[in-house]
N, C-alpha and C. Protein backbone atom coordinates (compact mmCIF):
# COMPACT_ATOMS: atom_id res chain seq x y z
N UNK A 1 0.84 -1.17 0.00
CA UNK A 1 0.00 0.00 0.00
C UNK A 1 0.90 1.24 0.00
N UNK A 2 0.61 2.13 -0.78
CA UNK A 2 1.33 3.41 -1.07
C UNK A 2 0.78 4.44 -0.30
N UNK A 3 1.86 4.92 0.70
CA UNK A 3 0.83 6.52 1.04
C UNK A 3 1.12 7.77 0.63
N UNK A 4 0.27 8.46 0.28
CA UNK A 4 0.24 9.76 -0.67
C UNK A 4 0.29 10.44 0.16
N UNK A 5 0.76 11.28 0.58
CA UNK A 5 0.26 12.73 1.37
C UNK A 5 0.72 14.48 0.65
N UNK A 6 -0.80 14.93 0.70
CA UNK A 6 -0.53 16.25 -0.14
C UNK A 6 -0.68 17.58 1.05
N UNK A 7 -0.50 18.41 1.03
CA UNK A 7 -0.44 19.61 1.38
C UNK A 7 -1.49 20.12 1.13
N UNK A 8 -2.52 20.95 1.31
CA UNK A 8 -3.58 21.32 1.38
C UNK A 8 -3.38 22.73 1.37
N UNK A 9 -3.43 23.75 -0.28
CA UNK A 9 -3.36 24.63 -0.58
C UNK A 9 -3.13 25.13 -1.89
N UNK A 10 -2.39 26.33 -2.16
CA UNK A 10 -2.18 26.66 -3.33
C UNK A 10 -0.64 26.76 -3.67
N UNK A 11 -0.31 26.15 -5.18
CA UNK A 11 1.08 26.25 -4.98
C UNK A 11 1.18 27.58 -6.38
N UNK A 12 2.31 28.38 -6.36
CA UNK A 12 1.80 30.07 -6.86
C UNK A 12 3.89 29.96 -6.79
N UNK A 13 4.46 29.66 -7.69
CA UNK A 13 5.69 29.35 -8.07
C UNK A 13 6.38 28.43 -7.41
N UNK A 14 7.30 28.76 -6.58
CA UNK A 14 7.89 27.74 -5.57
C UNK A 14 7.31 27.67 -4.02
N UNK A 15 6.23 28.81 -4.13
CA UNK A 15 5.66 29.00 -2.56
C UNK A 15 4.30 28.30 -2.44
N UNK A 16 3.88 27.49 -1.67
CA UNK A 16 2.84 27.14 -1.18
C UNK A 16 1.81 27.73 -0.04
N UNK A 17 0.62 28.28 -0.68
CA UNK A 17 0.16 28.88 0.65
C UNK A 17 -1.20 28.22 1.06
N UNK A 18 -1.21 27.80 2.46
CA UNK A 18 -2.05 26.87 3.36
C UNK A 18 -3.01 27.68 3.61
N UNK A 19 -2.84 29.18 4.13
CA UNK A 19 -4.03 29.97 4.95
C UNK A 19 -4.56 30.95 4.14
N UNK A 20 -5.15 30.31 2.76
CA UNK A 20 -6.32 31.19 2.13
C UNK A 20 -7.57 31.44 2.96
N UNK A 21 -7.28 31.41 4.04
CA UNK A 21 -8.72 32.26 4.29
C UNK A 21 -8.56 33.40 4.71
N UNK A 22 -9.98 34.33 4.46
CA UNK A 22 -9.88 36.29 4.70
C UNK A 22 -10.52 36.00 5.57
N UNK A 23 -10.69 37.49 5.98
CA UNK A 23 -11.65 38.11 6.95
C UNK A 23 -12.98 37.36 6.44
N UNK A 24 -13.41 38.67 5.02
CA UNK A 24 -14.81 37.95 5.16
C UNK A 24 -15.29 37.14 3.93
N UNK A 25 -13.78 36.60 2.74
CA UNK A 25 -13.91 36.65 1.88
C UNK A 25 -13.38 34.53 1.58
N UNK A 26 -13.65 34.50 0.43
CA UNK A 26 -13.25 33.19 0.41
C UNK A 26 -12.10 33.19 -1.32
N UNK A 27 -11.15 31.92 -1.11
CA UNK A 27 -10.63 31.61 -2.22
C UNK A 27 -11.13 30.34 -2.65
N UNK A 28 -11.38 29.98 -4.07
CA UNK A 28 -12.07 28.76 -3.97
C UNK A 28 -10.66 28.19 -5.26
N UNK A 29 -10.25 26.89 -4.88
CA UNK A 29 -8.90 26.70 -5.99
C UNK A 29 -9.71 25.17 -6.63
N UNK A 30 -9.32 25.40 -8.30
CA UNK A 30 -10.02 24.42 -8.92
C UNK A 30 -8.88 24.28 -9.91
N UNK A 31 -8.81 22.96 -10.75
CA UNK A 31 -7.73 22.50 -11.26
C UNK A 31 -7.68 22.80 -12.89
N UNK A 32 -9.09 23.07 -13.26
CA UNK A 32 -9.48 23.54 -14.73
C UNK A 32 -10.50 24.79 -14.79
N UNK A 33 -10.25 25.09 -16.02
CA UNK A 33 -11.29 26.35 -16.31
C UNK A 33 -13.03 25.54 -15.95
N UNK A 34 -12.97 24.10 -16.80
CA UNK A 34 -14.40 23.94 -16.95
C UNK A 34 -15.38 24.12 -15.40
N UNK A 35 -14.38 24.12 -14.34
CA UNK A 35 -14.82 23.84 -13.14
C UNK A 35 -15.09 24.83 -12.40
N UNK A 36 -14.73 26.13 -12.49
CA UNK A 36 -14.97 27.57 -12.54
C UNK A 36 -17.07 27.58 -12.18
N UNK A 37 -17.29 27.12 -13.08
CA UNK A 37 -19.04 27.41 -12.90
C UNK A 37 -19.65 26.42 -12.04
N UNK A 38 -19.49 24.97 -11.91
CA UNK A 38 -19.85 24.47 -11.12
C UNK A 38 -19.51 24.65 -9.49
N UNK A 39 -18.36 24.90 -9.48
CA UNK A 39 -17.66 25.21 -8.22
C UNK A 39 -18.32 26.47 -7.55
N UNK A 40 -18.13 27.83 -8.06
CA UNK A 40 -18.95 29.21 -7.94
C UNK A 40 -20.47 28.80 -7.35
N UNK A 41 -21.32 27.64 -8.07
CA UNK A 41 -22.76 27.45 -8.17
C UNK A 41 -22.76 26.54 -6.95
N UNK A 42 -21.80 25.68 -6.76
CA UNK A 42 -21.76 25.01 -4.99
C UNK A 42 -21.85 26.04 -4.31
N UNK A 43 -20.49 26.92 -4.41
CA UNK A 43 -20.37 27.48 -3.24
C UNK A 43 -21.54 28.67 -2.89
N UNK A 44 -22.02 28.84 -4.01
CA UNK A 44 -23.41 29.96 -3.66
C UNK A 44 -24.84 28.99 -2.68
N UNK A 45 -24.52 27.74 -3.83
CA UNK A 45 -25.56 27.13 -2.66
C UNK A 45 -25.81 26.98 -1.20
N UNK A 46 -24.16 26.49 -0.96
CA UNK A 46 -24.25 26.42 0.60
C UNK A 46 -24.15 27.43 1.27
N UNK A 47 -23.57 28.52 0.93
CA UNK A 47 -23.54 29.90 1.56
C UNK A 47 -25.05 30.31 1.70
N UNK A 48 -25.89 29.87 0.99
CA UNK A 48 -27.10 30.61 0.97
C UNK A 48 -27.86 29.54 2.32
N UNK A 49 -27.36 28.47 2.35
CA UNK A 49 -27.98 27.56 3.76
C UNK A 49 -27.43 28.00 4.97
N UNK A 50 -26.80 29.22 5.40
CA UNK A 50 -26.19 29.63 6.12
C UNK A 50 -26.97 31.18 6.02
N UNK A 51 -27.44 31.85 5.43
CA UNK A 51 -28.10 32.86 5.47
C UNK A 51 -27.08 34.38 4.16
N UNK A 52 -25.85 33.03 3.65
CA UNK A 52 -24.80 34.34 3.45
C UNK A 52 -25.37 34.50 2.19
N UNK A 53 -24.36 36.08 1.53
CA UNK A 53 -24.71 35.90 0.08
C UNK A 53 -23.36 35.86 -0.54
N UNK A 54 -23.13 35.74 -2.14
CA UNK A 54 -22.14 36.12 -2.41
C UNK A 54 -22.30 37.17 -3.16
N UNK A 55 -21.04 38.57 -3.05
CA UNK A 55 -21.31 39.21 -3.85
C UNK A 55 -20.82 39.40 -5.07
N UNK A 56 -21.37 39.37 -6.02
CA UNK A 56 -21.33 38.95 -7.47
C UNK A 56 -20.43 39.70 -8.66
N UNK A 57 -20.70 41.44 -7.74
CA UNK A 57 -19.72 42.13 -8.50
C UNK A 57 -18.34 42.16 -7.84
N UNK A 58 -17.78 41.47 -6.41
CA UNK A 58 -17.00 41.42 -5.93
C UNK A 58 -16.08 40.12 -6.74
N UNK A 59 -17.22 39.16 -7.17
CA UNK A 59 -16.21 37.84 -7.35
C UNK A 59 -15.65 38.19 -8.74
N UNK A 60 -14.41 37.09 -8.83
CA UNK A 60 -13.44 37.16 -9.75
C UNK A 60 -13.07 35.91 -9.98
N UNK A 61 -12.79 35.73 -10.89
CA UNK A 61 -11.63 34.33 -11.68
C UNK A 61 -10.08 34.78 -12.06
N UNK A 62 -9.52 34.24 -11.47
CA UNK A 62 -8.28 33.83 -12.14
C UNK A 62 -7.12 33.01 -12.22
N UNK A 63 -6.39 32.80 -12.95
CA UNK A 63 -5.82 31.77 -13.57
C UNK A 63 -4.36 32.01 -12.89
N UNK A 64 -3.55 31.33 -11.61
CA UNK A 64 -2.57 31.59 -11.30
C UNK A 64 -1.04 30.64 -11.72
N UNK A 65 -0.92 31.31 -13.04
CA UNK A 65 0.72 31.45 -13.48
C UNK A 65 -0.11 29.53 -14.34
N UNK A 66 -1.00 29.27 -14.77
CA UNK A 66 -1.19 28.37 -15.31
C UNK A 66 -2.30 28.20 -16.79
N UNK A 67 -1.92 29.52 -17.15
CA UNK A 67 -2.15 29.38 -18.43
C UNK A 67 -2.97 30.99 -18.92
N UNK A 68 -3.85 31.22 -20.00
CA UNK A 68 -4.28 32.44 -20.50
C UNK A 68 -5.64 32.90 -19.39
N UNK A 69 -6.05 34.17 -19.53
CA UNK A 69 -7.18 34.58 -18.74
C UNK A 69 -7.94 33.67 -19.09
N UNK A 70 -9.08 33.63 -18.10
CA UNK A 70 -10.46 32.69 -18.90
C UNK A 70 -11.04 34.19 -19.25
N UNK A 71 -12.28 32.74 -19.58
CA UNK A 71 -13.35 33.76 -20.13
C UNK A 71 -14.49 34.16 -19.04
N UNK A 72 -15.43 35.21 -18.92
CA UNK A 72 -16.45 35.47 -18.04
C UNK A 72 -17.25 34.43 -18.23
N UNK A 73 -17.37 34.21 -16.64
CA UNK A 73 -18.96 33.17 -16.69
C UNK A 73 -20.33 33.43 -16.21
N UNK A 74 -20.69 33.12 -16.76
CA UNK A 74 -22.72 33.09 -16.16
C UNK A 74 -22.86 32.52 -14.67
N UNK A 75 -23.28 33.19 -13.62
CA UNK A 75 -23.64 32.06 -12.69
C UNK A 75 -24.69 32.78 -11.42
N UNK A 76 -26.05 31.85 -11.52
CA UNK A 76 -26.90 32.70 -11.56
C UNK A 76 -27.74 34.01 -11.73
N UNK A 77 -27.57 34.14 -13.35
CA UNK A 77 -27.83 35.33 -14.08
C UNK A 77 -26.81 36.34 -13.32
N UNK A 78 -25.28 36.31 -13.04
CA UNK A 78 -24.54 37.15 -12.80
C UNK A 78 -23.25 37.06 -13.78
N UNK A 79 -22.70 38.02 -13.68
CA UNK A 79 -20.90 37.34 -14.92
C UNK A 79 -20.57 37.70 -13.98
N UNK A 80 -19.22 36.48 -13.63
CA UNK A 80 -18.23 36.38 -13.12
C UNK A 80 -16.90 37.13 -14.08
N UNK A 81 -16.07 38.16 -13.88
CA UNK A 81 -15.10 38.43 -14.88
C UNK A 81 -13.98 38.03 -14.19
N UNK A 82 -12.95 37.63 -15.62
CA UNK A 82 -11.85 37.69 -15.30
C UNK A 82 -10.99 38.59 -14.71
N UNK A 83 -9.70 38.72 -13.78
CA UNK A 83 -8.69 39.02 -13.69
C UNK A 83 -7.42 39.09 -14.51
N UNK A 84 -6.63 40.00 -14.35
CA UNK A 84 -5.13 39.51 -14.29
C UNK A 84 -4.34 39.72 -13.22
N UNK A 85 -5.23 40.67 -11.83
CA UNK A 85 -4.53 40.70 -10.60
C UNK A 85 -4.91 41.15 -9.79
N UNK A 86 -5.34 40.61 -8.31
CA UNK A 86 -6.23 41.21 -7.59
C UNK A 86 -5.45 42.09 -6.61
N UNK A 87 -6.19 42.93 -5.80
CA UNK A 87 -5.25 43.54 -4.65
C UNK A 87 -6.16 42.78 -3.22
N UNK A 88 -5.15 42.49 -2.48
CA UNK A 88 -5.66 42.25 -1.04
C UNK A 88 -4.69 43.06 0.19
N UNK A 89 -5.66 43.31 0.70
CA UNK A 89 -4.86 44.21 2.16
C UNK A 89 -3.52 44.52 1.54
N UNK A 90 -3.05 45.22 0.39
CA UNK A 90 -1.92 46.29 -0.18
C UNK A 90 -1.21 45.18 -1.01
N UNK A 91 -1.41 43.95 -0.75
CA UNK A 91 -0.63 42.91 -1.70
C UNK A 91 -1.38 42.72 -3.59
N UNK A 92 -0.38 42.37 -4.09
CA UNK A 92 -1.23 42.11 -5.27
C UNK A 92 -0.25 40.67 -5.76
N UNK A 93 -1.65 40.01 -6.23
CA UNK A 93 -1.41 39.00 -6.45
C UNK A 93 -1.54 39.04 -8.29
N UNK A 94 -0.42 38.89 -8.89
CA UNK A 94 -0.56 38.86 -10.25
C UNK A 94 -1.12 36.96 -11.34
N UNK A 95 -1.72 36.89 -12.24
CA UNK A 95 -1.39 36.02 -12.80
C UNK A 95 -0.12 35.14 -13.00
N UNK A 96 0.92 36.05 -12.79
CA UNK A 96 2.47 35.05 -13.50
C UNK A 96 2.71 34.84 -12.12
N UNK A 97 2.49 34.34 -11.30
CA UNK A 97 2.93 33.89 -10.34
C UNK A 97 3.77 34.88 -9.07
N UNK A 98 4.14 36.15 -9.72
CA UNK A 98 4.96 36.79 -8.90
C UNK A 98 3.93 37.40 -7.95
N UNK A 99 5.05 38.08 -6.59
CA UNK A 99 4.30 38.93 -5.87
C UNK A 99 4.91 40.16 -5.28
N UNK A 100 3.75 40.90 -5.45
CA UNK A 100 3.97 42.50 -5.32
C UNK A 100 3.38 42.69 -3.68
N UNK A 101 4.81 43.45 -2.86
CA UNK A 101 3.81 43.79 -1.40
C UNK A 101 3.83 45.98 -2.11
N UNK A 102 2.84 46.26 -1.12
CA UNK A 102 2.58 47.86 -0.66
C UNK A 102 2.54 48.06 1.08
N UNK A 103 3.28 48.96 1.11
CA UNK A 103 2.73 49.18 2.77
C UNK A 103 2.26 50.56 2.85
N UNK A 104 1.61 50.51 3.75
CA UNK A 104 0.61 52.14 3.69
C UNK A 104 0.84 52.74 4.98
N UNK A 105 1.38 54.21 5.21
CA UNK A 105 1.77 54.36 6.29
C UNK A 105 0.39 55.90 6.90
């Protein structure tokens, strides 16, 4: 019997990061584009059995350092758009894998 053991996160060049979770926000990591809409349409479901919502013009897709932008998706009569780089608390996270800090004084 073989044992596998994986790491539980995102790998974003040579760095692996474990603690995607925000304050009030979520990362959801999927292995293909096609999975983008089904995944989005879970996670709205169960959020909504909890009382939450998601907000629609907040969410984003993107593709980290593994291939071209996608395309916008439909998901529940909302478009999801693409990225090429988000900002979080002064960091920006680009498509090519690199990373940009800001500090704000």
């Amino acid at each position: 019997m073989e044992h596998v053991s994986r790491k539980v996160g995102i790998q974003v060049s040579q760095h692996t990061f474990t603690d995607i979770d925000y304050a009030d926000d979520v990362a959801l990591l999927v292995n293909k584009e096609e999975s983008f809409h089904t995944t989005l349409v879970s996670m709205n479901e169960k959020a909504s059995k909890f009382g939450l919502r998601v907000s629609w013009t907040k969410t984003k897709i993107q593709n980290l350092d593994s291939g071209p932008t996608p395309s916008p998706i439909i998901v529940d009569g909302n478009t999801v758009d693409p990225v090429e780089e988000f900002r979080y608390l002064g960091s920006i996270q680009p498509s090519n894998g690199l990373h940009y800090g800001a500090c704000q004084s």
